[in-house]
N, C-alpha and C. Protein backbone atom coordinates (compact mmCIF):
# COMPACT_ATOMS: atom_id res chain seq x y z
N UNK A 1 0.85 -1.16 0.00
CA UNK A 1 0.00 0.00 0.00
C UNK A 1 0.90 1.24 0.00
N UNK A 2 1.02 2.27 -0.86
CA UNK A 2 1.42 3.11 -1.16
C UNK A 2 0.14 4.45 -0.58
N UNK A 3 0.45 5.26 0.05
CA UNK A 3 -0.25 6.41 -0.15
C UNK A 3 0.61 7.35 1.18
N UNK A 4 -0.08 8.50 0.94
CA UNK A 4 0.89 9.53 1.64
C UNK A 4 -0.62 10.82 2.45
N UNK A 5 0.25 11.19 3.42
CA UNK A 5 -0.53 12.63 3.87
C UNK A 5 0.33 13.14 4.21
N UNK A 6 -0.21 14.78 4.38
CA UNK A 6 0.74 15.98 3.93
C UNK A 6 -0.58 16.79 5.49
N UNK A 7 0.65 17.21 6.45
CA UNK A 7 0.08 17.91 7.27
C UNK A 7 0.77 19.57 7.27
N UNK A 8 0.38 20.79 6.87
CA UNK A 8 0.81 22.03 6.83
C UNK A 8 0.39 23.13 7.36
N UNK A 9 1.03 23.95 8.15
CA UNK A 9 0.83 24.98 8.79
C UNK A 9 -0.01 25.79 7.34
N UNK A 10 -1.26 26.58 8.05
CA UNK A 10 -1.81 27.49 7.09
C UNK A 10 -0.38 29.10 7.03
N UNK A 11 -0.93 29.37 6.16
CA UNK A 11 0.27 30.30 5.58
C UNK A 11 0.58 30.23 3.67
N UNK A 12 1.48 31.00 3.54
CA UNK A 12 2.02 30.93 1.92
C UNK A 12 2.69 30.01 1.66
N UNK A 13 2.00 29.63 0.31
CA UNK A 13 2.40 28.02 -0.32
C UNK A 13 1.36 26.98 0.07
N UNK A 14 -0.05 26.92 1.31
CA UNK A 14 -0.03 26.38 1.58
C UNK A 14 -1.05 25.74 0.49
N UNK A 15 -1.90 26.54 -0.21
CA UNK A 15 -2.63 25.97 -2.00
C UNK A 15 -1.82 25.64 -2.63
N UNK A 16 -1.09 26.01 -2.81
CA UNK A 16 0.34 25.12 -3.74
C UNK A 16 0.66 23.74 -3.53
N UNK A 17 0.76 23.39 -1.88
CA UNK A 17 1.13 22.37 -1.47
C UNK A 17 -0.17 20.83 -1.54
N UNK A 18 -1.50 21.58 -1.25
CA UNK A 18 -2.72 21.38 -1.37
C UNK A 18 -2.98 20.56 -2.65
N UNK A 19 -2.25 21.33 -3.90
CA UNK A 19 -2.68 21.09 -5.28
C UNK A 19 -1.52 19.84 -5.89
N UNK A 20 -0.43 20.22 -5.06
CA UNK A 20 0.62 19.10 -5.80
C UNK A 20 0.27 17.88 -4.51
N UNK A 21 -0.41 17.30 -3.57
CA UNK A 21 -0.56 16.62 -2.81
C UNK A 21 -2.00 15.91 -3.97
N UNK A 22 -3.03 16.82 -4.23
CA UNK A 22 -4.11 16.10 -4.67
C UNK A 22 -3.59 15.58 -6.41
N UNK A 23 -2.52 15.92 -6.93
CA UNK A 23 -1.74 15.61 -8.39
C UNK A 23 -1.17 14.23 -7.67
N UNK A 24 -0.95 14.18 -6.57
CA UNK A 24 0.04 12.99 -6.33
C UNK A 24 -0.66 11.63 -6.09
N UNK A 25 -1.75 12.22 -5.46
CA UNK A 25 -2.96 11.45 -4.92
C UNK A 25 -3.69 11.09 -5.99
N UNK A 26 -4.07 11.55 -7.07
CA UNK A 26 -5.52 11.33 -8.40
C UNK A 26 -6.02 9.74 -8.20
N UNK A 27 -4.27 9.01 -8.73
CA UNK A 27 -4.66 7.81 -9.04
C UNK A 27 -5.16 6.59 -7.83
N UNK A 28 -4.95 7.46 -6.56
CA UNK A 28 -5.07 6.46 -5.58
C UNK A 28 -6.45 6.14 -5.08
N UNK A 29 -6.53 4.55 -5.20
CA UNK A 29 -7.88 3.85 -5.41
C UNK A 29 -9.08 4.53 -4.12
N UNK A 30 -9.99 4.76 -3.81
CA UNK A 30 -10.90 5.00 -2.79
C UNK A 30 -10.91 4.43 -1.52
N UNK A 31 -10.74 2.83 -1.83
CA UNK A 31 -10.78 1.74 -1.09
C UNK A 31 -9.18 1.93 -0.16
N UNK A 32 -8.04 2.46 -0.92
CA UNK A 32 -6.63 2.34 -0.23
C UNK A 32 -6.80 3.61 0.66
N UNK A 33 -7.25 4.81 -0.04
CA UNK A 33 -7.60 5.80 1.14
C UNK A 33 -8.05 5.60 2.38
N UNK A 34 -9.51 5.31 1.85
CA UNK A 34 -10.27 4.88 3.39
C UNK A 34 -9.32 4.25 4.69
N UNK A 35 -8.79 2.69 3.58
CA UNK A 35 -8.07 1.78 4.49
C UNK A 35 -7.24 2.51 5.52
N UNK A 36 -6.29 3.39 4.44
CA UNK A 36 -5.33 4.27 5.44
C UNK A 36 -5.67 5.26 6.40
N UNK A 37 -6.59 6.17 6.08
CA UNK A 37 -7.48 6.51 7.26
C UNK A 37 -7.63 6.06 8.18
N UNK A 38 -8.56 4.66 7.69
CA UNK A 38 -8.92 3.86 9.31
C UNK A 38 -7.61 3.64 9.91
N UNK A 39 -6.50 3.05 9.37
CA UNK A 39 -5.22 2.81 9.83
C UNK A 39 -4.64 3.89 10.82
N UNK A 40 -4.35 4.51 10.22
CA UNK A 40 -4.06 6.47 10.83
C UNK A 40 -4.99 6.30 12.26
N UNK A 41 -6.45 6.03 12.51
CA UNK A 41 -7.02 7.01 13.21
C UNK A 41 -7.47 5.44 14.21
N UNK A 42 -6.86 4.27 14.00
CA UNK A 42 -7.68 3.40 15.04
C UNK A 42 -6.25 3.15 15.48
N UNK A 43 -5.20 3.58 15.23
CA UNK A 43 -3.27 3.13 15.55
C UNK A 43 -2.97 2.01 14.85
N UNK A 44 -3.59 1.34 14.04
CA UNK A 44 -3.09 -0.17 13.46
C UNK A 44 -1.63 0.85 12.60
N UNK A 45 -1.87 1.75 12.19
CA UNK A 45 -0.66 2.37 10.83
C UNK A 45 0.73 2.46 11.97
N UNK A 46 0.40 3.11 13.43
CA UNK A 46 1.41 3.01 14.38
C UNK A 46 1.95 1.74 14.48
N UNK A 47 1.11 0.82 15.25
CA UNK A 47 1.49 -0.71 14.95
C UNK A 47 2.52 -0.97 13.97
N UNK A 48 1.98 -0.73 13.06
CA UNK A 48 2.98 -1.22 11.63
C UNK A 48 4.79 -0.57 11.30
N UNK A 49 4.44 0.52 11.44
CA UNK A 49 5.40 1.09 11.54
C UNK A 49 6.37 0.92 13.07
N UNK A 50 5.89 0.67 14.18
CA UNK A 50 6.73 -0.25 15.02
C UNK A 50 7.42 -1.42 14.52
N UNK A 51 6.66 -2.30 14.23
CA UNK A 51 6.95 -3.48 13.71
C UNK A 51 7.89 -3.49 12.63
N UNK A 52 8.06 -2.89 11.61
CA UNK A 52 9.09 -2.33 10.58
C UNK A 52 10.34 -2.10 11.07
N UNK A 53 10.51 -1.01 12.19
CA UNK A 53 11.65 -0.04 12.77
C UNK A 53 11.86 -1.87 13.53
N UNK A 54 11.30 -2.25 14.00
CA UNK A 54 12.12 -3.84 15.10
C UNK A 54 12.72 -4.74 13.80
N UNK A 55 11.82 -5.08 12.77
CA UNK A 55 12.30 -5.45 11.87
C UNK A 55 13.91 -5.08 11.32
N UNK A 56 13.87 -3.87 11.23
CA UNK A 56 14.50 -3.15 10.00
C UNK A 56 16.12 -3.37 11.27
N UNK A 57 15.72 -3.12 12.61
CA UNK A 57 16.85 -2.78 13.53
C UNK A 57 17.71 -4.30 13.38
N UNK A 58 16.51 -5.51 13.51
CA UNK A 58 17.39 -6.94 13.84
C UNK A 58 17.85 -6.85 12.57
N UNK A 59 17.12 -6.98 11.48
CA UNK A 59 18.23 -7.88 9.85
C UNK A 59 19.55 -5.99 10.06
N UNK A 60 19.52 -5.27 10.12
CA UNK A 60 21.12 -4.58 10.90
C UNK A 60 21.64 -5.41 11.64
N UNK A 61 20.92 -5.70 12.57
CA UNK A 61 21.56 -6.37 13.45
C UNK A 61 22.53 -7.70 12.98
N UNK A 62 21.99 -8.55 12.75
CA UNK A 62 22.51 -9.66 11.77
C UNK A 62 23.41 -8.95 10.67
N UNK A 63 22.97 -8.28 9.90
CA UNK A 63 24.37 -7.83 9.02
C UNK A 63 25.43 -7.38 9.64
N UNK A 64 25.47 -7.01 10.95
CA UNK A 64 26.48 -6.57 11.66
C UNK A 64 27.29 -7.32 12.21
N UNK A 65 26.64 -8.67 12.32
CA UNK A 65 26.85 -9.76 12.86
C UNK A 65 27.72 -10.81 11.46
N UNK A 66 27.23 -10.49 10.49
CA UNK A 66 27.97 -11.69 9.46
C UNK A 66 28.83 -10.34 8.94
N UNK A 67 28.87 -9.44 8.52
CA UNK A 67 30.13 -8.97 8.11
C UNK A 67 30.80 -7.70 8.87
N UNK A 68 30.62 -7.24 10.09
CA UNK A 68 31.48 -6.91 11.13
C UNK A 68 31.54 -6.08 10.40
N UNK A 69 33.19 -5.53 10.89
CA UNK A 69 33.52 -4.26 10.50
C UNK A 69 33.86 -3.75 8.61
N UNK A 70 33.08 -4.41 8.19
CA UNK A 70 33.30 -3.34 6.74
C UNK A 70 32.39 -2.73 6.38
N UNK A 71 30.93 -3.17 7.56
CA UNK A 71 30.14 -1.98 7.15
C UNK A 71 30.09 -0.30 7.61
N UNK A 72 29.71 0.41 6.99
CA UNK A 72 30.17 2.04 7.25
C UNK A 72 29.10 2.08 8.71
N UNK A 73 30.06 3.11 9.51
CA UNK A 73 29.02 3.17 10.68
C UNK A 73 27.89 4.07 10.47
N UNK A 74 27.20 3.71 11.14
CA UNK A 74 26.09 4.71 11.36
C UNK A 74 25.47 4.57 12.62
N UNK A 75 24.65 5.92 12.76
CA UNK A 75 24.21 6.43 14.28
C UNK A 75 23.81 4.86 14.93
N UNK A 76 23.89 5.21 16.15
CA UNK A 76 22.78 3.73 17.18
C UNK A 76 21.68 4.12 16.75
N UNK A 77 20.69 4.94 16.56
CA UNK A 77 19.74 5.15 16.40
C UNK A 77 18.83 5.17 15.35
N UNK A 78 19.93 5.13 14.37
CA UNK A 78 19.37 4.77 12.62
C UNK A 78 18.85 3.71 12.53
N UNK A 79 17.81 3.59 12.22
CA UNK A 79 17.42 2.53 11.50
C UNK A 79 17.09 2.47 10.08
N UNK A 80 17.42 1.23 9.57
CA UNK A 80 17.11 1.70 7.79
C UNK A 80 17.39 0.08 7.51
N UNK A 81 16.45 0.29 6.55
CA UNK A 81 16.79 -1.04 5.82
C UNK A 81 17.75 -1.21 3.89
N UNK A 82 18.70 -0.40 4.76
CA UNK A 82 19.92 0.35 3.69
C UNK A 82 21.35 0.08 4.42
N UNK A 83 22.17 -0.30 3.84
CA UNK A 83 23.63 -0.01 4.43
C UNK A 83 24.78 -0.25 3.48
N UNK A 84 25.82 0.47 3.47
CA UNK A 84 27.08 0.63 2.64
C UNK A 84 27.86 -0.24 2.98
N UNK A 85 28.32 -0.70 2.23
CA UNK A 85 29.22 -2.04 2.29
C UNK A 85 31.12 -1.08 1.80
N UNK A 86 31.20 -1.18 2.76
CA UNK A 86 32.84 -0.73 2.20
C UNK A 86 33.77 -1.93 1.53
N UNK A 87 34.35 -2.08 0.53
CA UNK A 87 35.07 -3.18 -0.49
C UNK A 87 36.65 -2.93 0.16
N UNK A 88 36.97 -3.97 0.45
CA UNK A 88 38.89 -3.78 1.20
C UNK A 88 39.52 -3.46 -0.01
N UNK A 89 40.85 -3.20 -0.13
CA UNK A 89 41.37 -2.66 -1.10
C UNK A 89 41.30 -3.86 -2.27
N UNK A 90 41.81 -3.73 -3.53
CA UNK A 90 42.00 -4.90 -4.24
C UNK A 90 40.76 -4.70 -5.29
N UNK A 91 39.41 -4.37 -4.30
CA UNK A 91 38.26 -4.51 -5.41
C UNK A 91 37.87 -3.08 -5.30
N UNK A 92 36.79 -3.19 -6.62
CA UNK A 92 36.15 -2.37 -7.12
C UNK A 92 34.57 -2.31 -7.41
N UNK A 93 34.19 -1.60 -7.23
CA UNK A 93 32.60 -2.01 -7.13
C UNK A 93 31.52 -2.44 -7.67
N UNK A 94 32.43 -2.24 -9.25
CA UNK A 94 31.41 -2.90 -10.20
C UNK A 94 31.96 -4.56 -10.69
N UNK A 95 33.37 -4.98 -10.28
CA UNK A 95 33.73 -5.77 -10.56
C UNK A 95 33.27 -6.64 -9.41
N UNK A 96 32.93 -6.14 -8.35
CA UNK A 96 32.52 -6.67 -6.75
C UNK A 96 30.81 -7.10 -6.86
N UNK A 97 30.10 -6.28 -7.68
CA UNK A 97 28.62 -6.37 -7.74
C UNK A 97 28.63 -7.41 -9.00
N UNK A 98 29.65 -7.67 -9.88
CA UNK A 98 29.20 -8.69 -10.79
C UNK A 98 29.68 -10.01 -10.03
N UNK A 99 30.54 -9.80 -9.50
CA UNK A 99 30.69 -11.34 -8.65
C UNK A 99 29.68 -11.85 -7.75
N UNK A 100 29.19 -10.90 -7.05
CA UNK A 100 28.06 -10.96 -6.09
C UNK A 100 26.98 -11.20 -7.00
N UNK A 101 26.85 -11.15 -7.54
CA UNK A 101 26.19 -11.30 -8.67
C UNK A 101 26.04 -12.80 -9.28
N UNK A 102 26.71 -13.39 -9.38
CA UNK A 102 27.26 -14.48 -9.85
C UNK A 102 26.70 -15.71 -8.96
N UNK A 103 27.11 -15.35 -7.32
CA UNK A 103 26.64 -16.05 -6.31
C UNK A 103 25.15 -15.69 -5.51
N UNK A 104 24.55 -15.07 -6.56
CA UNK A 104 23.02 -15.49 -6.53
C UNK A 104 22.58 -14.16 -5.51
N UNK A 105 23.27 -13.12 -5.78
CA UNK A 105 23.41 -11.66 -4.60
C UNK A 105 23.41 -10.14 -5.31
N UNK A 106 22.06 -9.54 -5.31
CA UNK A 106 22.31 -8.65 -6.04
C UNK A 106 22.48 -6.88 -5.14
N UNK A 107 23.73 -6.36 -5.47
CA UNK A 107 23.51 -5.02 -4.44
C UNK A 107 24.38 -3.77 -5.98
N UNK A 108 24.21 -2.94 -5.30
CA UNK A 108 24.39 -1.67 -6.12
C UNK A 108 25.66 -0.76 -5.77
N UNK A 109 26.29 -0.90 -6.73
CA UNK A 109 28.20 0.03 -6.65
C UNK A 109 27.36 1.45 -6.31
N UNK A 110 28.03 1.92 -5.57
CA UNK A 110 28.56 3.51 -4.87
C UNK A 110 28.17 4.55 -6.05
N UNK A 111 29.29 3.71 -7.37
CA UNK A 111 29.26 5.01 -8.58
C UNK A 111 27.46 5.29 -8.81
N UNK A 112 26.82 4.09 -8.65
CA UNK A 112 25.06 4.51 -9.37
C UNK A 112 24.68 6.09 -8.75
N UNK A 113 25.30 6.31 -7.05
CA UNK A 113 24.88 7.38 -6.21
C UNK A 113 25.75 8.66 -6.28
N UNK A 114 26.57 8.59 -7.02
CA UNK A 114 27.79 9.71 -7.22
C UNK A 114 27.45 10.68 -8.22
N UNK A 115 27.36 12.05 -7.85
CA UNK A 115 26.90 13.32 -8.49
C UNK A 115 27.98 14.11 -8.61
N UNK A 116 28.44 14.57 -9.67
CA UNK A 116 29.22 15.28 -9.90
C UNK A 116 30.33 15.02 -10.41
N UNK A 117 31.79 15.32 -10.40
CA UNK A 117 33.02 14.54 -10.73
C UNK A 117 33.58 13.65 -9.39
N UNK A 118 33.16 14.07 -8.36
CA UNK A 118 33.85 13.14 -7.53
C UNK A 118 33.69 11.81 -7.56
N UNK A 119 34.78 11.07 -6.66
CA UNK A 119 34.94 9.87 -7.26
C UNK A 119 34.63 9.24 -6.08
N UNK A 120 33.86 7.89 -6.74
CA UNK A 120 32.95 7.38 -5.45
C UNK A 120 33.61 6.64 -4.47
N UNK A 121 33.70 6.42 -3.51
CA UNK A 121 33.86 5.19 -2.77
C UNK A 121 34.15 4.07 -3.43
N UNK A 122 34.86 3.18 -2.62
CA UNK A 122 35.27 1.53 -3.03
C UNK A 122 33.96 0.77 -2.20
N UNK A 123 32.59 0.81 -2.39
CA UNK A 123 31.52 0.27 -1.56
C UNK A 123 30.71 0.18 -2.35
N UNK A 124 29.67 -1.09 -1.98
CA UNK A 124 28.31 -0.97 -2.42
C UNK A 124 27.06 -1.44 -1.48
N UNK A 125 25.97 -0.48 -2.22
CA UNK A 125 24.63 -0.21 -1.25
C UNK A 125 23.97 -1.47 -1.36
N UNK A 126 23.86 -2.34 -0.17
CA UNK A 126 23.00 -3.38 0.22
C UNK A 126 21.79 -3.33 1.11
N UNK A 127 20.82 -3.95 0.16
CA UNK A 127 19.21 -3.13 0.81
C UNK A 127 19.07 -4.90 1.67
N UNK A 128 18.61 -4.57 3.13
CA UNK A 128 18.17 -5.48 3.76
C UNK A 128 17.08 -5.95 3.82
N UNK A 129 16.35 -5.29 3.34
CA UNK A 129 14.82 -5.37 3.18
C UNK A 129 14.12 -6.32 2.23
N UNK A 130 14.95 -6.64 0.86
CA UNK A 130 14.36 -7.00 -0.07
C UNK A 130 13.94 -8.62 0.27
N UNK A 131 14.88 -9.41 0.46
CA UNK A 131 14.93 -10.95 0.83
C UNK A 131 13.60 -11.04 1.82
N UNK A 132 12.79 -11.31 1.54
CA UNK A 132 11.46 -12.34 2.28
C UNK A 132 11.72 -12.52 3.53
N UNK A 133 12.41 -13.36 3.80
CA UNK A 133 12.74 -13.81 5.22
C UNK A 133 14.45 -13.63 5.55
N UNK A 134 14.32 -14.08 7.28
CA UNK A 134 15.64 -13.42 7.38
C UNK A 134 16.44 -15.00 7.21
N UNK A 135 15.97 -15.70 7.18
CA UNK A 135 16.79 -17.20 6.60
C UNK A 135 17.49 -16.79 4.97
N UNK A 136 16.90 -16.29 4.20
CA UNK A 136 17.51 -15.81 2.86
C UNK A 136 18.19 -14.75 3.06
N UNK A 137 17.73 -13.50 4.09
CA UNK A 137 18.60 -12.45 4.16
C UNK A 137 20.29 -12.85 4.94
N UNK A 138 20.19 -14.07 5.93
CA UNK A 138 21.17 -14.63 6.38
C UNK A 138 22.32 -14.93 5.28
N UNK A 139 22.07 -16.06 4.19
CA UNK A 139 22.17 -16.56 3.04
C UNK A 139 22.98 -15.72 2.14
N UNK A 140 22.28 -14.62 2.14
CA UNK A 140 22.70 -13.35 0.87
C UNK A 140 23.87 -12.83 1.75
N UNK A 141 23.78 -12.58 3.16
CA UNK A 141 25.02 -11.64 3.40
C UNK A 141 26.23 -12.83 3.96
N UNK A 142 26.40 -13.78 4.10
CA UNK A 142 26.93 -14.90 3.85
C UNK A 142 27.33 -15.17 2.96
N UNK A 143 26.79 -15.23 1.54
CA UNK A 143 27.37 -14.93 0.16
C UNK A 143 28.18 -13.73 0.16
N UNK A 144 27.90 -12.56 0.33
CA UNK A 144 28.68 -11.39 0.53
C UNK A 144 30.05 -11.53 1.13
N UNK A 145 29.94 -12.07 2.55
CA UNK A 145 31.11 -12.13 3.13
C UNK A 145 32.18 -13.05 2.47
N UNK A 146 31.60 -14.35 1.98
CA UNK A 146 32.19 -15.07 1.25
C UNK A 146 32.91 -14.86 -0.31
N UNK A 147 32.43 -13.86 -0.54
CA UNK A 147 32.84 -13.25 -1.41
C UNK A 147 33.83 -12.04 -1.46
N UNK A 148 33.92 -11.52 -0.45
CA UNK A 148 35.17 -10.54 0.18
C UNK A 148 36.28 -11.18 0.69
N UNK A 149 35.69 -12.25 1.15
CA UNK A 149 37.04 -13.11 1.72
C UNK A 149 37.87 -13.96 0.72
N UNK A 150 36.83 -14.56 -0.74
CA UNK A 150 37.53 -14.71 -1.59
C UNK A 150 38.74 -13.72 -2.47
N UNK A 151 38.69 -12.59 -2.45
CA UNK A 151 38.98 -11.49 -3.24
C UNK A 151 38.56 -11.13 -4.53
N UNK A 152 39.37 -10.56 -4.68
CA UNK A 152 38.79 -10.32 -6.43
C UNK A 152 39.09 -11.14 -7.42
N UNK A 153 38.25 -11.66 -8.40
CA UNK A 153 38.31 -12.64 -9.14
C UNK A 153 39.29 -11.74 -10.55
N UNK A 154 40.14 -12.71 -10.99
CA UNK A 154 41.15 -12.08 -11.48
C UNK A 154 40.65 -11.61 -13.08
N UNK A 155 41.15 -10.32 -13.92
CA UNK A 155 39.90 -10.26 -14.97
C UNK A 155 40.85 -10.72 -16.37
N UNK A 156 39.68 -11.26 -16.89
CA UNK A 156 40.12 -11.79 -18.18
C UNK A 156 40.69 -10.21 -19.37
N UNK A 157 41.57 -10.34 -19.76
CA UNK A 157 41.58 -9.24 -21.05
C UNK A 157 41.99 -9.61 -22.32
N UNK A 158 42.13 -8.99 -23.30
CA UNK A 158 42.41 -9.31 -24.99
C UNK A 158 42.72 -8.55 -25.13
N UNK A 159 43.79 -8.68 -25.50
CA UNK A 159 44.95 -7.36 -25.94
C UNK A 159 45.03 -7.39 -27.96
């Protein structure tokens, strides 16, 4: 379920904000509104969103647990079902995401998030969220680690 609300102090902009909220909204079904409403106003939407943040904290937790220190720190208090994978020297991130790749693991090089000329990080963004259960999310970052500890797979060229 996708849908959104927009709470705004009255003041300037606040028809503006009004008009691009109901553009955002058009397509959203009657039936998903309501639902979310009732959600919103009986606490089940609170509920849920608890349950997410416990979620989202343990599979961290566990990634913290199968690959230790190469992930980038972040606050105690973050929660996200996002985290940067820092690559030890040797690899590179797109040569790192096709191997991972290979062993049945899909995550995203640094460069996809890099704006500008600077040059990205040796890391890539691994979403915890996606894998179903945390028996597969176990699995995937287990492949990961196993795959850092292998190194870099050496590259073929044609000269």
């Amino acid at each position: 379920m996708r849908i959104g609300y927009l709470a705004a102090p009255e003041g300037p902009g606040t028809e503006r904000l009004a008009e691009e909220a109901a553009l955002a909204s058009r397509m959203t079904p009657a039936l998903t509104a309501e639902l979310a409403a009732r959600w919103v106003n009986d606490g089940t939407a609170d509920e849920l969103v608890t349950r997410r943040r416990r979620e989202a904290r343990e599979r961290l937790e566990l990634a913290k647990e199968i690959l230790g220190d190469r992930l980038r720190r972040t606050p105690a208090n973050h929660v996200t079902y996002h985290l940067w994978l820092e690559l030890p020297g040797g690899f590179r991130a797109e040569p790192f995401t096709s191997q991972a790749r290979r062993r049945g693991v899909s995550v995203t090089p640094a460069e996809v998030f890099s704006v500008g000329p600077a040059t990205a990080p040796a890391a890539v963004r691994v979403c915890l969220g996606a894998p179903r259960t945390r028996a597969a999310l176990e699995k995937g970052l287990q492949r990961l680690k196993d795959t850092l500890e292998g190194g870099p797979e050496p590259l073929a060229s044609i000269v």
